[in-house]
Protein backbone atom coordinates (compact mmCIF):
# COMPACT_ATOMS: atom_id res chain seq x y z
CA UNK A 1 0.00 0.00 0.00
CA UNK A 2 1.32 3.44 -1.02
CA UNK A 3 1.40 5.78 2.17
CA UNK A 4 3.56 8.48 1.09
CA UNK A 5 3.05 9.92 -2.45
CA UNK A 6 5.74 11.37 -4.45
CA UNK A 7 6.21 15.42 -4.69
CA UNK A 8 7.84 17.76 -6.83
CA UNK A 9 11.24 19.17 -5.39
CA UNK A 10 13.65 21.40 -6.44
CA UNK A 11 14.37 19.64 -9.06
CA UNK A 12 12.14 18.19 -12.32
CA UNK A 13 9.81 15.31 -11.60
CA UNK A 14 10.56 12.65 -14.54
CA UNK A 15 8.55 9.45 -14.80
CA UNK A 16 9.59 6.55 -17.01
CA UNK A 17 8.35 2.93 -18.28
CA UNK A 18 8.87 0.68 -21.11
CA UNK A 19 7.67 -2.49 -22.64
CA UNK A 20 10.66 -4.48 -22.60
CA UNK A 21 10.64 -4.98 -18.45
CA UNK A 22 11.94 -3.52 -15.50
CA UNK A 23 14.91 -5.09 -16.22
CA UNK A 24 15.81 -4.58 -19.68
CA UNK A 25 19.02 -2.42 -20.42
CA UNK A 26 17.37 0.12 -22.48
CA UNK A 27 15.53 1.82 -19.78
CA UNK A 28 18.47 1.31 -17.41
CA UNK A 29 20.14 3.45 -19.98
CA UNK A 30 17.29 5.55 -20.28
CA UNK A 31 17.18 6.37 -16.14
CA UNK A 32 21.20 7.14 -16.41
CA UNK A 33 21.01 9.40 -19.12
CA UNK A 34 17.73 11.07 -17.51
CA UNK A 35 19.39 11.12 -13.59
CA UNK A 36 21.31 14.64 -14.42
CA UNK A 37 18.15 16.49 -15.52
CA UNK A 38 15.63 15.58 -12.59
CA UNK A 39 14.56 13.23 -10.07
CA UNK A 40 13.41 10.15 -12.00
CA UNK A 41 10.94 7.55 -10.90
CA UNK A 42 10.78 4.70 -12.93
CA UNK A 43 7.56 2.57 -13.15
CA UNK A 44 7.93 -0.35 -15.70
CA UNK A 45 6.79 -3.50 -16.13
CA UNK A 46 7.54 -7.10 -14.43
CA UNK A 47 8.72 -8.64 -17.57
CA UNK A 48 8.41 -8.14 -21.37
CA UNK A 49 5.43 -6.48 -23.04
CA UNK A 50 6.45 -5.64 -26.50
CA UNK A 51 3.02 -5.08 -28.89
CA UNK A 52 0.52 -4.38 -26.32
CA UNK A 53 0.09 -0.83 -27.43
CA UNK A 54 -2.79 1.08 -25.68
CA UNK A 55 -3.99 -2.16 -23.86
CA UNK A 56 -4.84 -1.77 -20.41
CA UNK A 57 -5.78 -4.53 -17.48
CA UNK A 58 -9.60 -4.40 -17.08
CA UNK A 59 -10.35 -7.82 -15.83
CA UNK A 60 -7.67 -9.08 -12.93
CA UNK A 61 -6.07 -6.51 -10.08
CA UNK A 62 -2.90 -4.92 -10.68
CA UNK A 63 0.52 -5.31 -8.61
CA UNK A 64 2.96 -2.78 -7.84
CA UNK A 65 6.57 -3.11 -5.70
CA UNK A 66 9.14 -0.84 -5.15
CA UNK A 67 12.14 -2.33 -6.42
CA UNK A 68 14.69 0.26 -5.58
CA UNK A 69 14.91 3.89 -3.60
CA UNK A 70 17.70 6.05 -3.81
CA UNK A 71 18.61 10.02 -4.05
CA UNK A 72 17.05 11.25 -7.03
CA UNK A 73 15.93 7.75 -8.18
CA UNK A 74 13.10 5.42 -7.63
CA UNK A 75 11.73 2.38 -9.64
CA UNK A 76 8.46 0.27 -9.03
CA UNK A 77 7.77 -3.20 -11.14
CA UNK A 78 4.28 -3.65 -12.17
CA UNK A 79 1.86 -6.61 -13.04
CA UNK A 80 0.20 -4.77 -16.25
CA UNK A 81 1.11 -2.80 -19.22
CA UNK A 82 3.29 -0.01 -20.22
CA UNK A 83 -0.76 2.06 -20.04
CA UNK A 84 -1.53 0.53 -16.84
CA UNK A 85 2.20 2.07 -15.37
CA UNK A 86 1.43 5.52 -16.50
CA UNK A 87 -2.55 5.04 -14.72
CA UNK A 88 -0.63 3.95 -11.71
CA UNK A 89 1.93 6.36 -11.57
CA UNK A 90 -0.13 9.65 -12.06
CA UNK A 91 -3.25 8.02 -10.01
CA UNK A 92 -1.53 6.20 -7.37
CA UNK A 93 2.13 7.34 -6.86
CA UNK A 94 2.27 10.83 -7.78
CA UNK A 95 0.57 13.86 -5.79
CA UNK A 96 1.96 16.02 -8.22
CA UNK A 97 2.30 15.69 -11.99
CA UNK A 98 5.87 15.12 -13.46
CA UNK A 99 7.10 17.57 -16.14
CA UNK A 100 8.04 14.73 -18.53
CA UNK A 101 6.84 11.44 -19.25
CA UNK A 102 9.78 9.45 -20.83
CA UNK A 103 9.18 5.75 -22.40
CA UNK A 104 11.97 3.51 -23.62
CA UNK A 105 14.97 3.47 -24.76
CA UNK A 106 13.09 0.26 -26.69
CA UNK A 107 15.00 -2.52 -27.64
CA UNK A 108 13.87 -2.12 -31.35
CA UNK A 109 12.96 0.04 -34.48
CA UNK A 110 9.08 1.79 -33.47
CA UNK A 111 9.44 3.29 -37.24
CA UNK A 112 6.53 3.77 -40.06
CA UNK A 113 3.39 2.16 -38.90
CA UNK A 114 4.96 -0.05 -35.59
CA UNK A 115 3.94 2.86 -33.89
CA UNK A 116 0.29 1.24 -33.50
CA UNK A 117 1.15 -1.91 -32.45
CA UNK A 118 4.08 -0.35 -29.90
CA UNK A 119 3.65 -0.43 -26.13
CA UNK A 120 6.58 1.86 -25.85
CA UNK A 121 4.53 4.27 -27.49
CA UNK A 122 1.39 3.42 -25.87
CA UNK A 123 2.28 4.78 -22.59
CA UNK A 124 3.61 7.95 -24.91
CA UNK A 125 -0.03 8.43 -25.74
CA UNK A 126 -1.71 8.04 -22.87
CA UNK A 127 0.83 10.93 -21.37
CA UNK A 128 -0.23 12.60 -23.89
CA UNK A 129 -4.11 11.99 -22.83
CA UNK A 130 -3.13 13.43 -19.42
CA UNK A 131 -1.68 16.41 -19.97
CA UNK A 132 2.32 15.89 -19.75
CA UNK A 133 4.86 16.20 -22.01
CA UNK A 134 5.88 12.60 -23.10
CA UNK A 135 8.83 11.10 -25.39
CA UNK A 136 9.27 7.42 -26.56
CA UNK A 137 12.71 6.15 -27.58
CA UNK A 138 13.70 3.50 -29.67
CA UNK A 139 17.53 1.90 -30.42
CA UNK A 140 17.45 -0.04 -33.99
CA UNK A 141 18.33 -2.94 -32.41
CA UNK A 142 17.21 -6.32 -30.90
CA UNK A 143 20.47 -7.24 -29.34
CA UNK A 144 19.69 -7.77 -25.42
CA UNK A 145 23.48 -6.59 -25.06
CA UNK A 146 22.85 -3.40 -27.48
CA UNK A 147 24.82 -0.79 -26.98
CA UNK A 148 22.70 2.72 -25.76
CA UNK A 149 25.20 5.13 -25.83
CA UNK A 150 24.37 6.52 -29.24
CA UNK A 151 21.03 7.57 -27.71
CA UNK A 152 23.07 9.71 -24.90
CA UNK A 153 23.11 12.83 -26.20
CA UNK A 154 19.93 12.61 -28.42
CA UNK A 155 17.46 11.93 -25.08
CA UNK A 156 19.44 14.39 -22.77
CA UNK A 157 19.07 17.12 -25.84
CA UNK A 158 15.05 16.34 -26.54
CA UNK A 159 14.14 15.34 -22.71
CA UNK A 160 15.93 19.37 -21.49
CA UNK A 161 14.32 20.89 -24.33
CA UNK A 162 10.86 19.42 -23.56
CA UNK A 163 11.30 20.13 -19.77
CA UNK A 164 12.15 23.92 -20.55
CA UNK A 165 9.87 24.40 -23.28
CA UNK A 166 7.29 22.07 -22.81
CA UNK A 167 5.21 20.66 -25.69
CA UNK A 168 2.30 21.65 -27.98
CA UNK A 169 -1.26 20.44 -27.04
CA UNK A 170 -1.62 17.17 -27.99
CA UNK A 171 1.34 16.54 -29.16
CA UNK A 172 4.56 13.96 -28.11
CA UNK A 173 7.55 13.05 -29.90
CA UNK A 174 8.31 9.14 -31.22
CA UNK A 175 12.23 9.00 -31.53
CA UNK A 176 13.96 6.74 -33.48
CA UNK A 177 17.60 5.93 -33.62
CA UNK A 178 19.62 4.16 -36.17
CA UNK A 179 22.39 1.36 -34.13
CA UNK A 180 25.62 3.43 -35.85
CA UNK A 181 28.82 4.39 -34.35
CA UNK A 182 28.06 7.71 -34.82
CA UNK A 183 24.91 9.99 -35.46
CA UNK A 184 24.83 11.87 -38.50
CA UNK A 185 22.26 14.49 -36.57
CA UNK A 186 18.58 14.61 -35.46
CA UNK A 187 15.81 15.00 -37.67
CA UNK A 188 11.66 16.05 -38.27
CA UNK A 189 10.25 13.88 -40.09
CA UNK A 190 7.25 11.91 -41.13
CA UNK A 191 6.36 8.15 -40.41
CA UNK A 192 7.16 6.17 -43.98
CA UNK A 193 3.98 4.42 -45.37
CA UNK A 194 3.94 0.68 -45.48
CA UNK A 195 2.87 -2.47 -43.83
CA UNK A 196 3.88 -5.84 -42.25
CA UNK A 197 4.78 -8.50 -44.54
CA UNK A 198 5.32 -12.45 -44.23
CA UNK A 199 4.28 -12.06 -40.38
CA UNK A 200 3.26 -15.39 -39.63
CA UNK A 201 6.06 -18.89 -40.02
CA UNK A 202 4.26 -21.38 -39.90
CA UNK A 203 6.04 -24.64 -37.70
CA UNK A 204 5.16 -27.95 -36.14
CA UNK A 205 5.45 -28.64 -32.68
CA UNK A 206 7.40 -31.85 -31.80
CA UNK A 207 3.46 -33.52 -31.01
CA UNK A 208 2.98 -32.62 -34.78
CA UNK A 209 0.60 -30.03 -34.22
CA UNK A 210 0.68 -26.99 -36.45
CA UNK A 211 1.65 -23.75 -34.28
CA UNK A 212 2.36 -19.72 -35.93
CA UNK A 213 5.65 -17.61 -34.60
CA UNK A 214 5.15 -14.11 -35.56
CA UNK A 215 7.82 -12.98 -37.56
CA UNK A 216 7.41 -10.49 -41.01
CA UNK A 217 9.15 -7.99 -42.29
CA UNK A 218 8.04 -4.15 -42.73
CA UNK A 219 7.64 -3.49 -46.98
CA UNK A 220 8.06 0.08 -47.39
CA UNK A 221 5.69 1.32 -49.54
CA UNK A 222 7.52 4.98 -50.47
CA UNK A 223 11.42 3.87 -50.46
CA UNK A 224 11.95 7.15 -52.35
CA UNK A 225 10.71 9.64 -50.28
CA UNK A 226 13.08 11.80 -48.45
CA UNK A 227 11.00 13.03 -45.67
CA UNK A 228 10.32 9.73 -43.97
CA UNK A 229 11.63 8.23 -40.47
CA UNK A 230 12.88 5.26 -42.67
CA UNK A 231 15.11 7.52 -44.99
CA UNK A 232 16.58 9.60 -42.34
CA UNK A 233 17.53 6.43 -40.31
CA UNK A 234 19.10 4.73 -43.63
CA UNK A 235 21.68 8.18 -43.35
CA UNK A 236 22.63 7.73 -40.05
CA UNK A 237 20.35 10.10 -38.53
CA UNK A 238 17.62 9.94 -35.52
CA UNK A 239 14.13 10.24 -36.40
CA UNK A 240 11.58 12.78 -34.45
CA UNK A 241 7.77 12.19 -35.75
CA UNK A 242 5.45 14.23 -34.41
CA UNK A 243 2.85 11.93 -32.91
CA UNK A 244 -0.87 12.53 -31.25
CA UNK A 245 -3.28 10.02 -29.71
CA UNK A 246 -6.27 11.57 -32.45
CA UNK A 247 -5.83 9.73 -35.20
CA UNK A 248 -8.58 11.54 -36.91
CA UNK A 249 -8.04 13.48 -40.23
CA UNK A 250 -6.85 17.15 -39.17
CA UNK A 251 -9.97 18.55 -41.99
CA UNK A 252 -11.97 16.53 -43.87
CA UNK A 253 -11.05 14.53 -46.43
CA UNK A 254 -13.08 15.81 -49.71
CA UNK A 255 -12.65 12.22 -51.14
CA UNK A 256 -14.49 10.28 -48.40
CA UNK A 257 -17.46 13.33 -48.45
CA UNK A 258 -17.67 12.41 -51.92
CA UNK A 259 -17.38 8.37 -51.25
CA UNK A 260 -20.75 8.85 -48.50
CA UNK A 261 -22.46 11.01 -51.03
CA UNK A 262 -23.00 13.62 -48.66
């Protein structure tokens, strides 16, 4: 049972979660890169949760331990969902709301349309839904024993700029970065069009019973375009898309009036 809830000091309140665990080395990386700006209270879940996206626990209780409490730093494991930490956090552990909301550093590309199928970035968009300025970061690369410290200087740079600017209404940044020995830069861009391809290998179990490992590849539908999160990562630089949780058309389409025959 939480007794004490967690205030605002002198310093910047940053929370942080991810969906690869409380354990996973990106978001150890992400809590030592984020340690200088503010005091950082990680809330993450128990084990993996890669692909749950917006999902939240509805139907079983949740459970949540403190794991670690230090100066400056505090992390909390979790029964649910990248969603469910952010609810807990800003419901349960926090009496006052953070400045920055910071998921990641994912072990992983959350490029083109991966974004809707990302937990990482779920919890993005539900900080988004309440209010705070939120971030998700991703490292091109699956490798448990991937090295973060090409993401350094590209969270520090975003996180301080979001804590002493803020961010637009309805609006949070999905950052991608290419697993190089050196950045090129940072870019604005757009998420590439595309889809999933070949997702599904099908195998037999040693029973002889058919079973389906999700696997596929993402077929880039614009390989040309310049402005896209896939191009910019090809040269060696980070990708920053604009992202929002409406994923409604900013004006109305003229085509789909014209489709409805209104």
């Amino acid at each position: 049972m939480i007794t004490e809830k967690i205030t605002r000091g002198a310093r910047p309140l940053i929370l942080i979660t991810n969906d690869d665990g409380i354990n996973a080395r990106g978001i150890k990386s992400l809590a030592e890169y984020l340690m200088p700006l503010g005091d950082v209270v990680v809330v993450a879940p128990d084990g993996a949760r890669s692909g749950q996206s917006a999902a939240i626990t509805v139907k079983e209780p949740l459970r949540m331990a403190m794991v670690e409490n230090r100066e400056g730093y505090r992390a909390y494991k979790t029964t649910g969902t990248p969603v469910d930490c952010i609810k807990l956090a800003l419901n349960v552990l926090f009496a006052d709301r953070p400045d920055l909301i910071v998921s990641g550093i994912n072990h992983g590309s959350n490029s083109g349309v991966s974004v809707i199928y990302s937990g990482t970035m779920g919890a993005v968009f539900e900080g988004i839904v309440q209010g705070v300025p939120s971030i998700g970061f991703s490292l091109c690369s699956f490798d448990s024993d991937a090295d973060f410290s090409i993401c350094r200087n590209v969270v520090q740079e975003l996180c301080l700029r979001a804590i002493e600017k803020g961010m637009p209404d309805n609006m949070g940044l999905n950052v991608n970065i290419p697993a190089v020995e050196c950045l090129e830069g940072v870019k604005v861009c757009r998420a590439a069009r595309g889809r999933w391809t070949a997702e599904y290998d099908s195998r037999i179990d040693p029973m002889g019973r058919p079973y389906y490992w999700l696997t596929g590849y993402f077929d880039n539908a614009e390989p040309d375009a310049t402005d896209t999160d896939e191009y910019v990562m090809s040269h060696n630089y980070a990708s920053v898309v604009p992202v929002t949780p409406d994923r409604s058309l900013s004006e109305i389409d003229p085509r789909i009036v014209e489709w409805m025959a209104l």
